[in-house]
C-alpha atoms as a PDB file:
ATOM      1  CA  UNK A   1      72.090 127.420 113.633  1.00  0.00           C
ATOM      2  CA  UNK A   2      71.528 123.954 115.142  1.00  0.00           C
ATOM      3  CA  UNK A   3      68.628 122.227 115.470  1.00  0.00           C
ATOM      4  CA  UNK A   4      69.691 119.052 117.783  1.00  0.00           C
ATOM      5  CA  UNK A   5      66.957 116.567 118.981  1.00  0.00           C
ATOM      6  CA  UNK A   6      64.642 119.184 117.429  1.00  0.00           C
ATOM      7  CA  UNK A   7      61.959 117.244 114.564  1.00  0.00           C
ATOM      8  CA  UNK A   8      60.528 118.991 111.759  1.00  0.00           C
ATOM      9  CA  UNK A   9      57.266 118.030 109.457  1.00  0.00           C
ATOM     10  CA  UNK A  10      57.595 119.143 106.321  1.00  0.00           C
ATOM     11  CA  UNK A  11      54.863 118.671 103.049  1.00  0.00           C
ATOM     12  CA  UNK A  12      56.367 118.463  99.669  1.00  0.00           C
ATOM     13  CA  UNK A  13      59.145 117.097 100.393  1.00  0.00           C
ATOM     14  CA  UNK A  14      60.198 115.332  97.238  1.00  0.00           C
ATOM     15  CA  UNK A  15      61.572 117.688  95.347  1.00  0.00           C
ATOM     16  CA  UNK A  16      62.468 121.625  94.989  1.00  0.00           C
ATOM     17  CA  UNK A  17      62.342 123.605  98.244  1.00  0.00           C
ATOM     18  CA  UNK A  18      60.836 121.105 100.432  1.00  0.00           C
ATOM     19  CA  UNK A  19      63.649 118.743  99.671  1.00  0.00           C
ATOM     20  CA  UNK A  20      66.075 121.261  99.958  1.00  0.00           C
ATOM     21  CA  UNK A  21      64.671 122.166 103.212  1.00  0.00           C
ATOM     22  CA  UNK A  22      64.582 119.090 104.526  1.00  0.00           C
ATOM     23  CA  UNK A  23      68.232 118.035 103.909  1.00  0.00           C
ATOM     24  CA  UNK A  24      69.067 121.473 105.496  1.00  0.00           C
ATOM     25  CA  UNK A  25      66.974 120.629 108.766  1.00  0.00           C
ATOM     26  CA  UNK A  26      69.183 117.180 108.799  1.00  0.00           C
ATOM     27  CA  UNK A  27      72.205 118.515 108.476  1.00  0.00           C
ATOM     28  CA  UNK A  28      71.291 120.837 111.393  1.00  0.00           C
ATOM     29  CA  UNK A  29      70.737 117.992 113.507  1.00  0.00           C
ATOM     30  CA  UNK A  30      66.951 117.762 113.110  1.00  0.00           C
ATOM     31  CA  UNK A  31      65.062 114.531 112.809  1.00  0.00           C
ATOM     32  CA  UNK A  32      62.954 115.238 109.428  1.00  0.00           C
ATOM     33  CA  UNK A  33      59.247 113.728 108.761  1.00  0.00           C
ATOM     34  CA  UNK A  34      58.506 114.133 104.538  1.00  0.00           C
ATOM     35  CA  UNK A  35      55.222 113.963 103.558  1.00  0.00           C
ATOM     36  CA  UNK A  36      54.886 114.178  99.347  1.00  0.00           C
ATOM     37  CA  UNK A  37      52.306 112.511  96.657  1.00  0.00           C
ATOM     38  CA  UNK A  38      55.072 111.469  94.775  1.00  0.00           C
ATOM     39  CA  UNK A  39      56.438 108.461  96.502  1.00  0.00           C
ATOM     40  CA  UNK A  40      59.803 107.636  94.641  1.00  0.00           C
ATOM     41  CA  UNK A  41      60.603 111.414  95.190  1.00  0.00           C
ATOM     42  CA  UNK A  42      60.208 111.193  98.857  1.00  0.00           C
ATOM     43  CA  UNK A  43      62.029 108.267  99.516  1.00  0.00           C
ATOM     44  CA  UNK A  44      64.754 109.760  97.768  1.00  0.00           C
ATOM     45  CA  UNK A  45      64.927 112.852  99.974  1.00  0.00           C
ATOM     46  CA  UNK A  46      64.784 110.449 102.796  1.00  0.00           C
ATOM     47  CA  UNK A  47      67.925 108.226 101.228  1.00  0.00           C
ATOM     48  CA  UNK A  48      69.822 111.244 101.082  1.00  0.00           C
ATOM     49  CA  UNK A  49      69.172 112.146 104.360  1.00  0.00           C
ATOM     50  CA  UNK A  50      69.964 109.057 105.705  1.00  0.00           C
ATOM     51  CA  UNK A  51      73.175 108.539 103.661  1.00  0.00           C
ATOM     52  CA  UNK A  52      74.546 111.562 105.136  1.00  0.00           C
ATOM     53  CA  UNK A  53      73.788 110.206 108.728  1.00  0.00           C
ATOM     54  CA  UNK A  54      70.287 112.138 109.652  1.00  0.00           C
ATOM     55  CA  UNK A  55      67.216 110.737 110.468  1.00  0.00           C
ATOM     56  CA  UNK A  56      63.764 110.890 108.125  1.00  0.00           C
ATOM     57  CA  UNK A  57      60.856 109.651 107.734  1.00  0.00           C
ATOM     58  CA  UNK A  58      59.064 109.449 104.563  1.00  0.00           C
ATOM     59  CA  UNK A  59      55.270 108.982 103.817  1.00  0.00           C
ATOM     60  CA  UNK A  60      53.467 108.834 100.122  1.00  0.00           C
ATOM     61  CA  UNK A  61      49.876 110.923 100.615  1.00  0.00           C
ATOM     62  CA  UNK A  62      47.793 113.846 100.127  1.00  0.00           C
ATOM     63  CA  UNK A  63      48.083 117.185 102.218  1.00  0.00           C
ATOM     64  CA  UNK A  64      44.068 117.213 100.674  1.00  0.00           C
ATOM     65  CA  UNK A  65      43.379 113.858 102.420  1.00  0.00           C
ATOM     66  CA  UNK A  66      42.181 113.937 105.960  1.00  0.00           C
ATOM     67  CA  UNK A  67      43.202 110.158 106.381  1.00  0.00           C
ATOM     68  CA  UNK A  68      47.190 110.448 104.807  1.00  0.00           C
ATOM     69  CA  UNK A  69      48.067 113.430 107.124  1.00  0.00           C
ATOM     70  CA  UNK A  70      46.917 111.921 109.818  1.00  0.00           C
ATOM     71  CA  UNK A  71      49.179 108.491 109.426  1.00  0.00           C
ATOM     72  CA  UNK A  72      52.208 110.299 108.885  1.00  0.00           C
ATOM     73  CA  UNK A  73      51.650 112.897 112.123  1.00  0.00           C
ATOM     74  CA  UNK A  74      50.538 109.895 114.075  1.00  0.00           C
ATOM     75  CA  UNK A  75      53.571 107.876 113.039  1.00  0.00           C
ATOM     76  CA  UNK A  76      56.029 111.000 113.262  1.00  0.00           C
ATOM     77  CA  UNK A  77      55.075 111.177 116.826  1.00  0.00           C
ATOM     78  CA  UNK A  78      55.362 107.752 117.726  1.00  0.00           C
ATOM     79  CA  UNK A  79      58.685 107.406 115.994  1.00  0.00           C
ATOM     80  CA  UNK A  80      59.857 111.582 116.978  1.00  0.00           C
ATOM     81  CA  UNK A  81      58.336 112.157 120.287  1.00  0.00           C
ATOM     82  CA  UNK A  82      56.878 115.589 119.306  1.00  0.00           C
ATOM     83  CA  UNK A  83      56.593 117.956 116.256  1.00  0.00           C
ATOM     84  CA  UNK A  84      58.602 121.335 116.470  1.00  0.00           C
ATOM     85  CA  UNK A  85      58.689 122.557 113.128  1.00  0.00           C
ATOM     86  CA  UNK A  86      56.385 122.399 110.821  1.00  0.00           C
ATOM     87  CA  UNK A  87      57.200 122.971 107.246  1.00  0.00           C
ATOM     88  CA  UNK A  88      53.960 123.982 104.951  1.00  0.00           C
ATOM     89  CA  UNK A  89      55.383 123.525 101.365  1.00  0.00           C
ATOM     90  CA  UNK A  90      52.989 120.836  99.635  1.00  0.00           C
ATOM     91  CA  UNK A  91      51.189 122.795  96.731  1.00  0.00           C
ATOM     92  CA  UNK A  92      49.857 122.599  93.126  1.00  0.00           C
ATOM     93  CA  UNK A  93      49.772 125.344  90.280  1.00  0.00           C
ATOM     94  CA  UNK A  94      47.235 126.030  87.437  1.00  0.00           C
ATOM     95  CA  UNK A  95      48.044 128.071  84.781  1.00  0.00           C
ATOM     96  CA  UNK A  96      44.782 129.759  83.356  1.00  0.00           C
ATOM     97  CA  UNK A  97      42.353 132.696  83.511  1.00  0.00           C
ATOM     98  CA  UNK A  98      39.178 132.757  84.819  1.00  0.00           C
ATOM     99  CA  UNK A  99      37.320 131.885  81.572  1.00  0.00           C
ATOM    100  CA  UNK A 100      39.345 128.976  81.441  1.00  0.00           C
ATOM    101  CA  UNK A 101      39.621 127.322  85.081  1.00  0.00           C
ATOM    102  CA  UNK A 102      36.493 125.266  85.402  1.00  0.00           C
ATOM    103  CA  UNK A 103      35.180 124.272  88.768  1.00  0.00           C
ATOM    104  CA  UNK A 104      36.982 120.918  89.215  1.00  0.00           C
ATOM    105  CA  UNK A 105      40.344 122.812  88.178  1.00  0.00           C
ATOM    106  CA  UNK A 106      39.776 125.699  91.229  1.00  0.00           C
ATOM    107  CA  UNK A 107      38.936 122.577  93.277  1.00  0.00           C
ATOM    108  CA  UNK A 108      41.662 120.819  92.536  1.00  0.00           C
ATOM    109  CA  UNK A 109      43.974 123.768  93.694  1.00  0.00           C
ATOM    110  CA  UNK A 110      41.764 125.318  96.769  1.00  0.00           C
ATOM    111  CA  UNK A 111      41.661 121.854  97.893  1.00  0.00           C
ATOM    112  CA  UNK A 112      45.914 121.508  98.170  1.00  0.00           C
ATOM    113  CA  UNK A 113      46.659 125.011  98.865  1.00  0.00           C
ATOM    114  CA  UNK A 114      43.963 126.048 101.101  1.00  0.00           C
ATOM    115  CA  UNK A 115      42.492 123.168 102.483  1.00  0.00           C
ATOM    116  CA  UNK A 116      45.784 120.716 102.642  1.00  0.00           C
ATOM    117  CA  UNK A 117      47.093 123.776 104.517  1.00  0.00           C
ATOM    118  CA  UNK A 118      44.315 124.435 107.007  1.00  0.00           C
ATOM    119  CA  UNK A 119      44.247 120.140 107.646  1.00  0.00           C
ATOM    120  CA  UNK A 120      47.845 119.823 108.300  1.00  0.00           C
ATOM    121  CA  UNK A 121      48.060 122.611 110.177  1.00  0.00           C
ATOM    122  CA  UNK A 122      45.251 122.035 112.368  1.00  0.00           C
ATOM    123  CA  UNK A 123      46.525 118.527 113.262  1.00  0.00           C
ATOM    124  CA  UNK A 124      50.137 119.447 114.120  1.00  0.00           C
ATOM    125  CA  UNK A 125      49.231 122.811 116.247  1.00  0.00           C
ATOM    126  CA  UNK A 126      47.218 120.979 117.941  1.00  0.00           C
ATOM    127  CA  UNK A 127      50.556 119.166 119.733  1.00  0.00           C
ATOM    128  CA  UNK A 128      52.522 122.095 119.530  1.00  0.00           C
ATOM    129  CA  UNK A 129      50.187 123.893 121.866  1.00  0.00           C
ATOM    130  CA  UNK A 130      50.141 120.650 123.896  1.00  0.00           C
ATOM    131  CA  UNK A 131      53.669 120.416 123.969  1.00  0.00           C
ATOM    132  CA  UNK A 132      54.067 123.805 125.138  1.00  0.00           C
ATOM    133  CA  UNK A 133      54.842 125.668 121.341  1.00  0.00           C
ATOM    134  CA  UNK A 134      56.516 125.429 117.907  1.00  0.00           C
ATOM    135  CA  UNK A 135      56.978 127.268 114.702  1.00  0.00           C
ATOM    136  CA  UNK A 136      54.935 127.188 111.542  1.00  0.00           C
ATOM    137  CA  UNK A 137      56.388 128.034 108.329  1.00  0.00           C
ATOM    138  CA  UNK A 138      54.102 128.716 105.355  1.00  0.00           C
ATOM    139  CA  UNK A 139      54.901 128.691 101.731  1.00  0.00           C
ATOM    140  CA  UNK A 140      53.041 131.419  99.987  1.00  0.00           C
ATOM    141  CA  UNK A 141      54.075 133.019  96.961  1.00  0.00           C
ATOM    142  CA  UNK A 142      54.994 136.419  94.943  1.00  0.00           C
ATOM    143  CA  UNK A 143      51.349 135.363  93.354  1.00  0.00           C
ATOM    144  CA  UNK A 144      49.543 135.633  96.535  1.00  0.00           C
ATOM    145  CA  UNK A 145      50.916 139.339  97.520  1.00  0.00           C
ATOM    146  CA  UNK A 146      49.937 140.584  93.905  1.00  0.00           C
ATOM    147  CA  UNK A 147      47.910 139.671  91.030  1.00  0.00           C
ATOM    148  CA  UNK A 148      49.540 137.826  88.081  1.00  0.00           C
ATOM    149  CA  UNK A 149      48.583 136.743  84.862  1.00  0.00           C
ATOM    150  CA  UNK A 150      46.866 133.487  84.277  1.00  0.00           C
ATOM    151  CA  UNK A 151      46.949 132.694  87.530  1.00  0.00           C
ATOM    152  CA  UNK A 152      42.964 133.347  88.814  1.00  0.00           C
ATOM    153  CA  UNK A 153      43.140 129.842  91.009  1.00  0.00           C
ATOM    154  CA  UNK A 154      46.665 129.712  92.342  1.00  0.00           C
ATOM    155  CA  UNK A 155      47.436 133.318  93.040  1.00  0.00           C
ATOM    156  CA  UNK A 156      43.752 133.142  95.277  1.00  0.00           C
ATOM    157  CA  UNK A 157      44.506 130.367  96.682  1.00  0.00           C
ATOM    158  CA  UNK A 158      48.203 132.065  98.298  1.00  0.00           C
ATOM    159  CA  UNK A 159      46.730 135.160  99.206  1.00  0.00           C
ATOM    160  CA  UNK A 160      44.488 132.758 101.610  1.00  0.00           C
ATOM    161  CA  UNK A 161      47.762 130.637 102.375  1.00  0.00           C
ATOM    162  CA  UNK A 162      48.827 134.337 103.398  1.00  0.00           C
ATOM    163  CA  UNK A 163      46.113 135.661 105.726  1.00  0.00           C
ATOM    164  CA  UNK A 164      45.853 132.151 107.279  1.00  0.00           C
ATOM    165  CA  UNK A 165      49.373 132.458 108.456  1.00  0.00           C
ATOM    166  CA  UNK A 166      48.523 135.859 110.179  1.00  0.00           C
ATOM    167  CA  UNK A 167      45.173 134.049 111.802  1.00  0.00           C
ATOM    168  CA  UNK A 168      47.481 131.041 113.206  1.00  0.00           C
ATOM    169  CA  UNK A 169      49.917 133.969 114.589  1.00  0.00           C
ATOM    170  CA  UNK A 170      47.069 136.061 116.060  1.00  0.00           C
ATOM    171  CA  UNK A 171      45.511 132.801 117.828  1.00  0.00           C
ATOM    172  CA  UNK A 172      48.295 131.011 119.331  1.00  0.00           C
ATOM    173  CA  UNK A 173      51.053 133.384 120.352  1.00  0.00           C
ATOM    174  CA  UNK A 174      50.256 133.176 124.183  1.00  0.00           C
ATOM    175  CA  UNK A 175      50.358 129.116 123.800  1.00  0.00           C
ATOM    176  CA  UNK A 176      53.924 129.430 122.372  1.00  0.00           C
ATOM    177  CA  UNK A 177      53.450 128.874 118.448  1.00  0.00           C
ATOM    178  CA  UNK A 178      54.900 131.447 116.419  1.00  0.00           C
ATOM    179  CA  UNK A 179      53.213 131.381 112.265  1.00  0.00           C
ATOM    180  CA  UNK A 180      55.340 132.682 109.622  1.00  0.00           C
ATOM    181  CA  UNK A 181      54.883 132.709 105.742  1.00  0.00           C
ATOM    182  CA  UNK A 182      57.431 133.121 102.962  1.00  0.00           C
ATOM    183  CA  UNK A 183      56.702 133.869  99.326  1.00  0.00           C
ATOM    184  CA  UNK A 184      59.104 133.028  97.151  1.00  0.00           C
ATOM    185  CA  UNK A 185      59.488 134.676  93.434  1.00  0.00           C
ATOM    186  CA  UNK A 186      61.227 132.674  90.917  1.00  0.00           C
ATOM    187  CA  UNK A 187      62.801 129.450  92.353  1.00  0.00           C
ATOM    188  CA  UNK A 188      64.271 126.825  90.394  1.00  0.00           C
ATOM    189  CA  UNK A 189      62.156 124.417  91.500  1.00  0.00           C
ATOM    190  CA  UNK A 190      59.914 121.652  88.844  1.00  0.00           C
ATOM    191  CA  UNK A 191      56.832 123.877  89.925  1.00  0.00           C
ATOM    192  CA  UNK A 192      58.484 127.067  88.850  1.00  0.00           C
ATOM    193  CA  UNK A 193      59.703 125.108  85.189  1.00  0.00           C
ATOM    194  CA  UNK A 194      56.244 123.452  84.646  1.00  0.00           C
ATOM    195  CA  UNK A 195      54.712 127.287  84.765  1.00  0.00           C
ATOM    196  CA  UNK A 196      56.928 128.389  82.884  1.00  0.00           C
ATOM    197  CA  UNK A 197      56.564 125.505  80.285  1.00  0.00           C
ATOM    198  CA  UNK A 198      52.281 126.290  80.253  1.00  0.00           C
ATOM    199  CA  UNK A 199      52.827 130.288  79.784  1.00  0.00           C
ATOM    200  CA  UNK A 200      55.345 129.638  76.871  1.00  0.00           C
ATOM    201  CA  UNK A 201      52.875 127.551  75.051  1.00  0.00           C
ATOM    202  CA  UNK A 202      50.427 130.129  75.305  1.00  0.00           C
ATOM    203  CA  UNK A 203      52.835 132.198  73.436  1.00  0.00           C
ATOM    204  CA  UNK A 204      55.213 130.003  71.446  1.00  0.00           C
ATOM    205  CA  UNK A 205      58.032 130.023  73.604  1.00  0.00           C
ATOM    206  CA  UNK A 206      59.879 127.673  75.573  1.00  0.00           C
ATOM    207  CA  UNK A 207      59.255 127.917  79.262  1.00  0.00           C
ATOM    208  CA  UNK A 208      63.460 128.816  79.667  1.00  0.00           C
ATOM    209  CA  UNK A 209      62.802 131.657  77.323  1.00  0.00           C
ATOM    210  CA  UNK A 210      59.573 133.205  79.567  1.00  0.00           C
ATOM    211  CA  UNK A 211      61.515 133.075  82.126  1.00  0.00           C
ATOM    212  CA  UNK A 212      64.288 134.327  80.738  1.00  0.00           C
ATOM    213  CA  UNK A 213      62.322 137.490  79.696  1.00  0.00           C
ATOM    214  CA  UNK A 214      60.863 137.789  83.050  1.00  0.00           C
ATOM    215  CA  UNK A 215      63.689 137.994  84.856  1.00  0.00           C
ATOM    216  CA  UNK A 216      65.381 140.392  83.028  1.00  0.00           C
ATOM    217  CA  UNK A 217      62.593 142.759  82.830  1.00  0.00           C
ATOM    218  CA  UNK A 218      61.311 142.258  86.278  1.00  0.00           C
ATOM    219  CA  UNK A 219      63.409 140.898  88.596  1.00  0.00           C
ATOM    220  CA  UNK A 220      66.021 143.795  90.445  1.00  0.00           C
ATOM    221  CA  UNK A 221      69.195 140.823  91.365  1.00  0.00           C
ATOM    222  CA  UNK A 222      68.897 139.741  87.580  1.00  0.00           C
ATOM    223  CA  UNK A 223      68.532 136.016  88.688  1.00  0.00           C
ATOM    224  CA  UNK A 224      66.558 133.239  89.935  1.00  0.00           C
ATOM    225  CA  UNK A 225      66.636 131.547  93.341  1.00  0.00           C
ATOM    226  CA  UNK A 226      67.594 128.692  94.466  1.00  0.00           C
ATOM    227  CA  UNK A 227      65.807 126.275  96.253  1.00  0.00           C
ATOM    228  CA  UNK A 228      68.218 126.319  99.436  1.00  0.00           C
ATOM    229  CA  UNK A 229      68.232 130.186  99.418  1.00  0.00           C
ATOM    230  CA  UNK A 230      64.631 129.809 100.814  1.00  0.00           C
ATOM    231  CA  UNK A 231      65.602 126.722 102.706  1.00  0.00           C
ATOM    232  CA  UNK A 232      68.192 128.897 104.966  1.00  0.00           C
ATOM    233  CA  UNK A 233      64.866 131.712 105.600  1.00  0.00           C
ATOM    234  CA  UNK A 234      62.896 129.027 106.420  1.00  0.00           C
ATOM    235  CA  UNK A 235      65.788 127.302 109.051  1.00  0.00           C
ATOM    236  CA  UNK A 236      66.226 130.685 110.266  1.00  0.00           C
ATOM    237  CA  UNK A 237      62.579 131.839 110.801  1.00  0.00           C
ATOM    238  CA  UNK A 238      62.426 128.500 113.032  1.00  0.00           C
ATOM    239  CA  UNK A 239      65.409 129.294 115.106  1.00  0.00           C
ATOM    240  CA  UNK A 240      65.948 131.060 118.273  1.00  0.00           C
ATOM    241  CA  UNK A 241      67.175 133.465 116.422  1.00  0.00           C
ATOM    242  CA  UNK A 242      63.559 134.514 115.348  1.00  0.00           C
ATOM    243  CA  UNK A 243      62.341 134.274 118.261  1.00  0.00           C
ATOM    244  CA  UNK A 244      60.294 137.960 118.116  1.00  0.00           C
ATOM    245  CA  UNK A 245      59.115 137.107 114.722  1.00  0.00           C
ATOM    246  CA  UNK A 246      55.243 136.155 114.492  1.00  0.00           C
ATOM    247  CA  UNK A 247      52.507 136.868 111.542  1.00  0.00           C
ATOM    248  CA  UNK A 248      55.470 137.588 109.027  1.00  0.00           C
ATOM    249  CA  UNK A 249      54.659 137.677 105.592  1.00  0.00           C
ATOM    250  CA  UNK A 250      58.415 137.409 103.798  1.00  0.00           C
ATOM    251  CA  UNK A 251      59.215 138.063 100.338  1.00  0.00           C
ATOM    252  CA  UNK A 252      62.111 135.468  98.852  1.00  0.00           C
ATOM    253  CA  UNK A 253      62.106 136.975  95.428  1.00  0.00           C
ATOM    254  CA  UNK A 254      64.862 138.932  94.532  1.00  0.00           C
ATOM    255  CA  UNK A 255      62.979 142.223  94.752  1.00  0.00           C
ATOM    256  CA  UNK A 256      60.118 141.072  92.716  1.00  0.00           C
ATOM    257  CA  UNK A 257      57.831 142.290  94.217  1.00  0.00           C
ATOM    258  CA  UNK A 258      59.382 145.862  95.886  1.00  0.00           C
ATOM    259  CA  UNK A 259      57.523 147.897  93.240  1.00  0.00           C
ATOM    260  CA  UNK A 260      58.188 148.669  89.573  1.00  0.00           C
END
């Protein structure tokens, strides 16, 4: 697949699958826009992108804050010409059950998952439609198709990540923008180690030994992902290729979650 004079916007981008995705997108030809709160780890995907001859732009914000997405759409387009791609991946997770997630805590994650989502979302389709159409890729999870342990907050706030995917789909088909979502399972990705990390001290483990046990007893392949195993769904899912592909809700989890 190549993606020549094609741009992409993608959130988290400095680190895991968004950086993974990211590089992939460059080396497809694709200009890249990164958009992360951690600001040395963005500029890093960006270095490596432009080391290996692609183009990317990076930008330090908040996929929560209004103000942040708006400066790096606004300067992606002036730079870019256009958006094409757009790459939701920007989330947080909170490990805890109900009795334990406190108001501020299920703000804290509604207010990246759900409502970082809906604002960058909002902004970019708004061009794509302009423009004519584009793909949007959502980054769900196994926690938002079914309910997991300790995970009140974050598996809610997916399942919305989920059925906002199929409401973008449903809406703007006949303006050219095609919505997609991927849930990926266990990743080795910082996010996926830090969970890990909280559940084993819940239980005196180390988070390599949780997810050790999990994968063995749960997981069909007997492994965990990588981060540019998603990447190459994601690339594909925005290529021609897909082109008959809308309101998708796709499973990257190594049979997970095909039953028990």
């Amino acid at each position: 697949m190549r993606f020549d004079g094609k741009i992409c916007f993608i959130t988290g981008g400095a680190s895991g699958i968004g950086r993974a995705t990211a590089i992939a997108f460059a080396r497809a030809g694709a200009s890249v826009s990164v958009l992360d709160m951690d600001e040395k780890g963005v500029k890093q995907t960006a270095n490596l992108i432009e080391q290996a001859g692609g183009r990317c732009l990076s930008f330090a914000g908040s996929i929560a804050q209004p103000g942040d997405v708006q400066r790096a759409v606004d300067k992606t387009l002036d730079e870019f010409g256009a958006i094409n791609f757009l790459f939701n991946n920007a989330g947080m997770e909170f490990v805890a059950p109900l009795l334990e997630t406190d108001l501020a805590d299920w703000d804290d994650v509604m207010n990246t998952n759900v409502r970082g989502t809906f604002i960058v979302t909002r902004m970019v389709v708004a061009h794509m439609v302009h423009d004519g159409g584009g793909v949007v890729i959502n980054n769900a999870s196994d926690a938002g198709l079914r309910g997991i342990h300790l995970n009140a907050a974050y598996s809610t706030s997916k399942a919305a990540v989920i059925h906002f995917t199929r409401s973008v789909a449903l809406d703007y088909a006949k303006q050219g923008v095609r919505c997609n979502c991927i849930c990926p399972g266990c990743i080795r990705t910082p996010l996926c180690e830090r969970f890990n990390a909280e559940v084993g001290i819940r239980h005196g483990k180390s988070g390599e030994e949780v997810l050790t046990e999990f994968v063995t007893g749960n997981i069909p392949l007997q492994r965990v992902g990588t981060p540019e195993e998603v990447a190459s769904t994601v690339l594909f899912l925005c290529s021609d290729e897909a082109a008959y592909i809308t309101g998708a809700v796709i499973p990257i989890d190594g049979g997970l979650t095909a039953g028990i």
